[in-house]
N, C-alpha and C. Protein backbone atom coordinates (compact mmCIF):
# COMPACT_ATOMS: atom_id res chain seq x y z
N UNK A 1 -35.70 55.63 -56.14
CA UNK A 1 -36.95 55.15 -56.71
C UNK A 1 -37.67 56.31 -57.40
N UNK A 2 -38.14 55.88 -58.26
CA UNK A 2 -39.16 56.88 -59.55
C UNK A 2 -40.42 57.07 -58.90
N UNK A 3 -41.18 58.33 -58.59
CA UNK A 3 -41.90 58.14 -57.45
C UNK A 3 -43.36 58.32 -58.93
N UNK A 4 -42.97 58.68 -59.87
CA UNK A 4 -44.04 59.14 -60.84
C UNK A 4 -44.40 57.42 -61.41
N UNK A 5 -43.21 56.64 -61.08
CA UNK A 5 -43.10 55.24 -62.04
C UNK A 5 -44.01 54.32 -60.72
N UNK A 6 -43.95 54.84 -59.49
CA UNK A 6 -44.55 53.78 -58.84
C UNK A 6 -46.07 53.92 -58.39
N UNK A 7 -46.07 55.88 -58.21
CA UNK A 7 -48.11 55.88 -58.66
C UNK A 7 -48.48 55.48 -59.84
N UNK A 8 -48.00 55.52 -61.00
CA UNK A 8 -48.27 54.68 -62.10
C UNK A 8 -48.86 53.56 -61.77
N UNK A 9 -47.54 52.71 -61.34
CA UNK A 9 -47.84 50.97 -61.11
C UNK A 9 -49.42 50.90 -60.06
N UNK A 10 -49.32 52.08 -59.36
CA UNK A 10 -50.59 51.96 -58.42
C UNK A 10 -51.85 52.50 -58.82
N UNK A 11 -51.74 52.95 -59.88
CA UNK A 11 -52.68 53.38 -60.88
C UNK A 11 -53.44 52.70 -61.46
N UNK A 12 -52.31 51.59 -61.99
CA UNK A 12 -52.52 50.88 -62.85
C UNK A 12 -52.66 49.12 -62.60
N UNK A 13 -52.76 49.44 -60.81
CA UNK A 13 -53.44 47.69 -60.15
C UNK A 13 -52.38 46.73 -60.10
N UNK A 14 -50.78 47.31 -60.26
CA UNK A 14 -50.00 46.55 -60.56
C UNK A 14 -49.00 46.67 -59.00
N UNK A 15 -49.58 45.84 -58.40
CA UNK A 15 -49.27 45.82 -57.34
C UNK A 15 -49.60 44.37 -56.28
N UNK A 16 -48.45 43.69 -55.51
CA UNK A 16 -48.95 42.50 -55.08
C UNK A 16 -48.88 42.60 -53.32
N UNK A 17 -49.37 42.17 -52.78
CA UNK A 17 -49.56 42.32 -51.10
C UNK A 17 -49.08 41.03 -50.87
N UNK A 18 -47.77 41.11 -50.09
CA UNK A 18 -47.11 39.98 -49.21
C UNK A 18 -48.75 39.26 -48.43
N UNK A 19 -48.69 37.79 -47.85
CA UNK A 19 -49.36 37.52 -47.09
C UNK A 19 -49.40 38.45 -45.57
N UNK A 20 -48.21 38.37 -45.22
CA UNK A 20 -47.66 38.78 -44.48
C UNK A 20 -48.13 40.69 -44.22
N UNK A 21 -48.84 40.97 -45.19
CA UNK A 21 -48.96 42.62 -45.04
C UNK A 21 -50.34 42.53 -45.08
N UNK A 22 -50.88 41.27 -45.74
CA UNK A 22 -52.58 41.45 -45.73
C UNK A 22 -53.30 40.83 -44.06
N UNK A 23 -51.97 40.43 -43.79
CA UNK A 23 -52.88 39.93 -42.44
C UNK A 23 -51.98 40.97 -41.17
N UNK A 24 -51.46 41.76 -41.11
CA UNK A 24 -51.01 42.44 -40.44
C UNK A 24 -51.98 44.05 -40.61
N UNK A 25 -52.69 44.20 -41.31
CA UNK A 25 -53.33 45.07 -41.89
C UNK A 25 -54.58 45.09 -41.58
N UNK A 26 -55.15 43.35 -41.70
CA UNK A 26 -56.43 43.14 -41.26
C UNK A 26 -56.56 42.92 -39.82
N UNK A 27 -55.38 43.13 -38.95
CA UNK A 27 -55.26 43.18 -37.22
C UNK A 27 -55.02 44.30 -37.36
N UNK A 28 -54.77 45.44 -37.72
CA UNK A 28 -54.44 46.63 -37.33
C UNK A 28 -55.15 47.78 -38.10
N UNK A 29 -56.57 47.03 -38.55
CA UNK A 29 -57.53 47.87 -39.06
C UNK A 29 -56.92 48.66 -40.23
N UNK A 30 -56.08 48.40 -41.15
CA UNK A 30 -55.80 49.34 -42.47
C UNK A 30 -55.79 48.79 -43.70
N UNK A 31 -57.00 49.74 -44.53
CA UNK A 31 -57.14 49.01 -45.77
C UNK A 31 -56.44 49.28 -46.85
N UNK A 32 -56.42 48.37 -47.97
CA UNK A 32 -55.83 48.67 -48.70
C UNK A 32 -55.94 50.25 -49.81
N UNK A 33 -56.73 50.74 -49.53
CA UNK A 33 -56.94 52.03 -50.07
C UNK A 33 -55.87 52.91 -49.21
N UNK A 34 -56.32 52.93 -47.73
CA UNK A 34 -54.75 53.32 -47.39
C UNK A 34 -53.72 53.55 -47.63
N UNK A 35 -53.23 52.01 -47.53
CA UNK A 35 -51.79 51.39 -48.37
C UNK A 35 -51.41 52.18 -49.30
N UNK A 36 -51.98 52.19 -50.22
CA UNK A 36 -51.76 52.99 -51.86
C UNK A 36 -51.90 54.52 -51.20
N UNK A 37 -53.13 54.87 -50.94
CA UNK A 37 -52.90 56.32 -50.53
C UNK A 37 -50.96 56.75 -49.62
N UNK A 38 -50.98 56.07 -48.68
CA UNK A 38 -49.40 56.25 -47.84
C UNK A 38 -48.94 56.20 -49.04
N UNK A 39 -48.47 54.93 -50.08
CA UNK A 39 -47.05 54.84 -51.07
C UNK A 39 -47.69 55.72 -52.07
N UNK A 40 -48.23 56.71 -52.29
CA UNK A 40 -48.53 57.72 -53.41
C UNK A 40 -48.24 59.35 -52.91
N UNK A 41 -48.70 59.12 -51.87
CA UNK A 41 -48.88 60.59 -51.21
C UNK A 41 -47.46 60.81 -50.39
N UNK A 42 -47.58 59.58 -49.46
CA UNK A 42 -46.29 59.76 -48.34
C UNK A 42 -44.79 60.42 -48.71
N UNK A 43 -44.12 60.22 -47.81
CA UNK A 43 -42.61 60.57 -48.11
C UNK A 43 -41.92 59.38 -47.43
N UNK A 44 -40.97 59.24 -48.15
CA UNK A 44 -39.85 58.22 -48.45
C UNK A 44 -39.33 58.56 -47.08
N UNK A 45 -39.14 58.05 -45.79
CA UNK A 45 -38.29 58.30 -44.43
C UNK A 45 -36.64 57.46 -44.55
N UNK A 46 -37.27 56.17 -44.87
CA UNK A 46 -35.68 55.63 -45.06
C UNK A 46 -36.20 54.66 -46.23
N UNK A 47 -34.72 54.37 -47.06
CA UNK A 47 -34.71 54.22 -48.39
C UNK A 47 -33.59 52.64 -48.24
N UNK A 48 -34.20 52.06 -48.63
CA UNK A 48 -33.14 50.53 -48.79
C UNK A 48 -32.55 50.13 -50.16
N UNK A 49 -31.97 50.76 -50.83
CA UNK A 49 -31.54 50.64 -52.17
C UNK A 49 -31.10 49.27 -52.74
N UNK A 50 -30.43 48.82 -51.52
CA UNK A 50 -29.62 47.35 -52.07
C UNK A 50 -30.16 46.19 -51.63
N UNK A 51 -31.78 46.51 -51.41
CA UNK A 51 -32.27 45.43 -50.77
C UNK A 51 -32.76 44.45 -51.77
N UNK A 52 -32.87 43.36 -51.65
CA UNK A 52 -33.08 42.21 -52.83
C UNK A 52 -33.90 41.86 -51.88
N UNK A 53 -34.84 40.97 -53.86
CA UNK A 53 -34.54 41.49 -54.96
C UNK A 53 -34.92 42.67 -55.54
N UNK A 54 -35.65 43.57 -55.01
CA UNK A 54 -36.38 44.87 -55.16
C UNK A 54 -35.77 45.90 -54.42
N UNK A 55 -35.30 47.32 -54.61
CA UNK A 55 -34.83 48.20 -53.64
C UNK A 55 -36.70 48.15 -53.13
N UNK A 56 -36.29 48.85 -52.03
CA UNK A 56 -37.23 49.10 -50.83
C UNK A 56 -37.47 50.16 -50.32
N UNK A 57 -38.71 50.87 -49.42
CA UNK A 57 -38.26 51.87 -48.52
C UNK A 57 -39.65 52.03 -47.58
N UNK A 58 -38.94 53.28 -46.75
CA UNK A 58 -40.52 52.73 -45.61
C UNK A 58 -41.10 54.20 -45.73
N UNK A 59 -42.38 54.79 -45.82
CA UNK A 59 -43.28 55.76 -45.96
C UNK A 59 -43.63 56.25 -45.10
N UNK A 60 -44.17 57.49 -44.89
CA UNK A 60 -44.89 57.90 -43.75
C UNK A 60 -45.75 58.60 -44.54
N UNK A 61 -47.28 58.11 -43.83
CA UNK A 61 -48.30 59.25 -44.40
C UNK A 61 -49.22 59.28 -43.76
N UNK A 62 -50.00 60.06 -43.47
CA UNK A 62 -50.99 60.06 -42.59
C UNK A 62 -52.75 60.04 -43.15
N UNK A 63 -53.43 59.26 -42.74
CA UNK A 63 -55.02 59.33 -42.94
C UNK A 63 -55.54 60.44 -41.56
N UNK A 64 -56.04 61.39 -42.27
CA UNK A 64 -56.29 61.98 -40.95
C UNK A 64 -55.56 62.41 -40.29
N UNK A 65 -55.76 61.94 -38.86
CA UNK A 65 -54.02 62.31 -37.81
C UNK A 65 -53.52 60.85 -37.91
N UNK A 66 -54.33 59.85 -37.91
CA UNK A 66 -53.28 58.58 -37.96
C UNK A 66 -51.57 58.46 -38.99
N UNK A 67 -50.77 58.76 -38.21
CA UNK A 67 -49.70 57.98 -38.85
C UNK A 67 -49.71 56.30 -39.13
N UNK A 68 -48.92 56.43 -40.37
CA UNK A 68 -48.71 55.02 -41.29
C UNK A 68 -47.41 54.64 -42.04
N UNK A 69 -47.12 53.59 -41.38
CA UNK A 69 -46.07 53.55 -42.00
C UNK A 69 -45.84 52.25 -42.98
N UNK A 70 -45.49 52.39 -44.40
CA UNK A 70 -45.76 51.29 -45.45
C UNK A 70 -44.26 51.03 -45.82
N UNK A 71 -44.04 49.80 -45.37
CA UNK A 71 -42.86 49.34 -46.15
C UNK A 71 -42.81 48.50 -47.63
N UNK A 72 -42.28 49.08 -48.94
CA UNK A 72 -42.77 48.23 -49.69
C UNK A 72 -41.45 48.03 -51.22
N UNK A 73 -41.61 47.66 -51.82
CA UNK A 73 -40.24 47.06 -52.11
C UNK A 73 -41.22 47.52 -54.35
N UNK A 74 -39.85 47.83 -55.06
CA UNK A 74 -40.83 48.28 -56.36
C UNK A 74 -39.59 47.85 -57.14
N UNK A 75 -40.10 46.80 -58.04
CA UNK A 75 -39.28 46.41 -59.27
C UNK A 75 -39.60 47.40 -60.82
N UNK A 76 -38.58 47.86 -60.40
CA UNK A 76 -38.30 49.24 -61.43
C UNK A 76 -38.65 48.56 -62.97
N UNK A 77 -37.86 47.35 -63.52
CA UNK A 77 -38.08 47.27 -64.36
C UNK A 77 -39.88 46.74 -65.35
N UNK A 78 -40.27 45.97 -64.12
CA UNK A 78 -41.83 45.88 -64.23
C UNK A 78 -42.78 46.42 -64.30
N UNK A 79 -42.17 47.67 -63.27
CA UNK A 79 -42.79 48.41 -62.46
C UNK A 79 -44.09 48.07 -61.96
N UNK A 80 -43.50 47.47 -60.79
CA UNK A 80 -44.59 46.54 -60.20
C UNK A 80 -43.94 46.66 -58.85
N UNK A 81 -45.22 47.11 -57.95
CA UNK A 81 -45.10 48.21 -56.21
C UNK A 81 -45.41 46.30 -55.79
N UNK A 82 -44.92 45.83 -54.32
CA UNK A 82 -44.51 44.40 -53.71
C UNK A 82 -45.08 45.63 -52.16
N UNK A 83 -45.93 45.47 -51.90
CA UNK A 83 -46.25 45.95 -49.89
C UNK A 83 -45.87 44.62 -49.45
N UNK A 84 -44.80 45.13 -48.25
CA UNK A 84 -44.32 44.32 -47.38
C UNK A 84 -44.98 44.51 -45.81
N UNK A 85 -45.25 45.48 -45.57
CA UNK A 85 -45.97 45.49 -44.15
C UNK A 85 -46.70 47.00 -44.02
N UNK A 86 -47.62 47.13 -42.85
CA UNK A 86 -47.89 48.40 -43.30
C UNK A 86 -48.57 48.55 -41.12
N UNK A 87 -48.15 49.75 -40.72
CA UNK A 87 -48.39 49.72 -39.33
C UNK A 87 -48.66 50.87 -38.96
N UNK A 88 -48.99 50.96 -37.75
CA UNK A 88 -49.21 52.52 -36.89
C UNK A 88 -47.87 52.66 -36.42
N UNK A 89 -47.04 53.82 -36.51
CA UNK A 89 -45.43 54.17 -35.47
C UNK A 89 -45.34 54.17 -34.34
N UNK A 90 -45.18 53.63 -33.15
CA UNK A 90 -44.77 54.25 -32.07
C UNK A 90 -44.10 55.14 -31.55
N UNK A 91 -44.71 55.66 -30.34
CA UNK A 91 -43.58 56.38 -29.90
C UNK A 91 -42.05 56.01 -29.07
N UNK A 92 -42.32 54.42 -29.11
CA UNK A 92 -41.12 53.78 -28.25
C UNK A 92 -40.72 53.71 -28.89
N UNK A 93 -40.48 53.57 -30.39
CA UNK A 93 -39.93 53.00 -31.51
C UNK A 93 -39.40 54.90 -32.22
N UNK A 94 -39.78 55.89 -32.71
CA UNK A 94 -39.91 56.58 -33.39
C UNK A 94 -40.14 58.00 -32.20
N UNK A 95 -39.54 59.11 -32.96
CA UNK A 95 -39.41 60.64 -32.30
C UNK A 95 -41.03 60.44 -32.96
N UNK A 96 -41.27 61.78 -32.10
CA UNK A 96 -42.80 62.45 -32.29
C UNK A 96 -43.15 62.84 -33.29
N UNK A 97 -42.16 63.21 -34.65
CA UNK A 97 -42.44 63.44 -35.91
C UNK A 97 -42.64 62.20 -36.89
N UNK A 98 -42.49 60.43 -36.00
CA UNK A 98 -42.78 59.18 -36.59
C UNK A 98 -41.38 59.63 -37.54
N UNK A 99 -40.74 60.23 -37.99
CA UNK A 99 -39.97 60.05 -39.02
C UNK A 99 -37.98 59.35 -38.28
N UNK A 100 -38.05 59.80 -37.68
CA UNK A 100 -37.08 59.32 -37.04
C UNK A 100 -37.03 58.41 -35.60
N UNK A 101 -36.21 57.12 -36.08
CA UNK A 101 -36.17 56.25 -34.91
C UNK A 101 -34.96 56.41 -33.58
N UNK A 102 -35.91 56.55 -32.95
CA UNK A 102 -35.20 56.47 -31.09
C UNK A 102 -34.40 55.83 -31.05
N UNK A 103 -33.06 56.26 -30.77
CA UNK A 103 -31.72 55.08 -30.50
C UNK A 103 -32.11 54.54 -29.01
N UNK A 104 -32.51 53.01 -29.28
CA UNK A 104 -33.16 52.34 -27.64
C UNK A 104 -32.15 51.78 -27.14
């Protein structure tokens, strides 16, 4: 993914929120300024290339000390950023650096 092509798209308002990420967001207290801040700033942890119809990938970035993690899917040719979910990491789920997941 073009990381210059997708702050663009977020630049430029071109961006759509699953239902599914606006109400998971509004239970877990994170706004959409967030959102965009994680997929602009963050780093790419794992990368879904062949995911349809959009490659994909999941972010880590932090507000503060809060870790965040934004999964979100970007049609290259539109260039148009799709948020699919967006959460706090665990530690049952994820090592202490949130970047890598715990074989459970």
């Amino acid at each position: 993914m073009d990381g210059d092509k997708i702050k663009n798209a977020i630049e430029h308002g071109a961006i759509e929120w699953s239902l599914h990420s606006l109400e998971v967001m509004f239970e877990r207290g994170i706004t959409r300024k967030t959102v965009k801040y994680v997929i602009t700033y963050g780093e790419i942890i794992e990368d879904y290339p062949h995911e349809k119809p959009f490659p994909s990938a999941l972010m880590l970035g932090f507000r503060g000390k809060r870790p965040l993690h934004v999964v979100f899917a970007f049609d290259e040719e539109n260039e148009k950023v799709f948020v699919i979910t967006a959460y706090e990491p665990d530690r049952i789920h994820f090592e202490s650096n949130f970047k890598t997941r715990r074989k459970l």
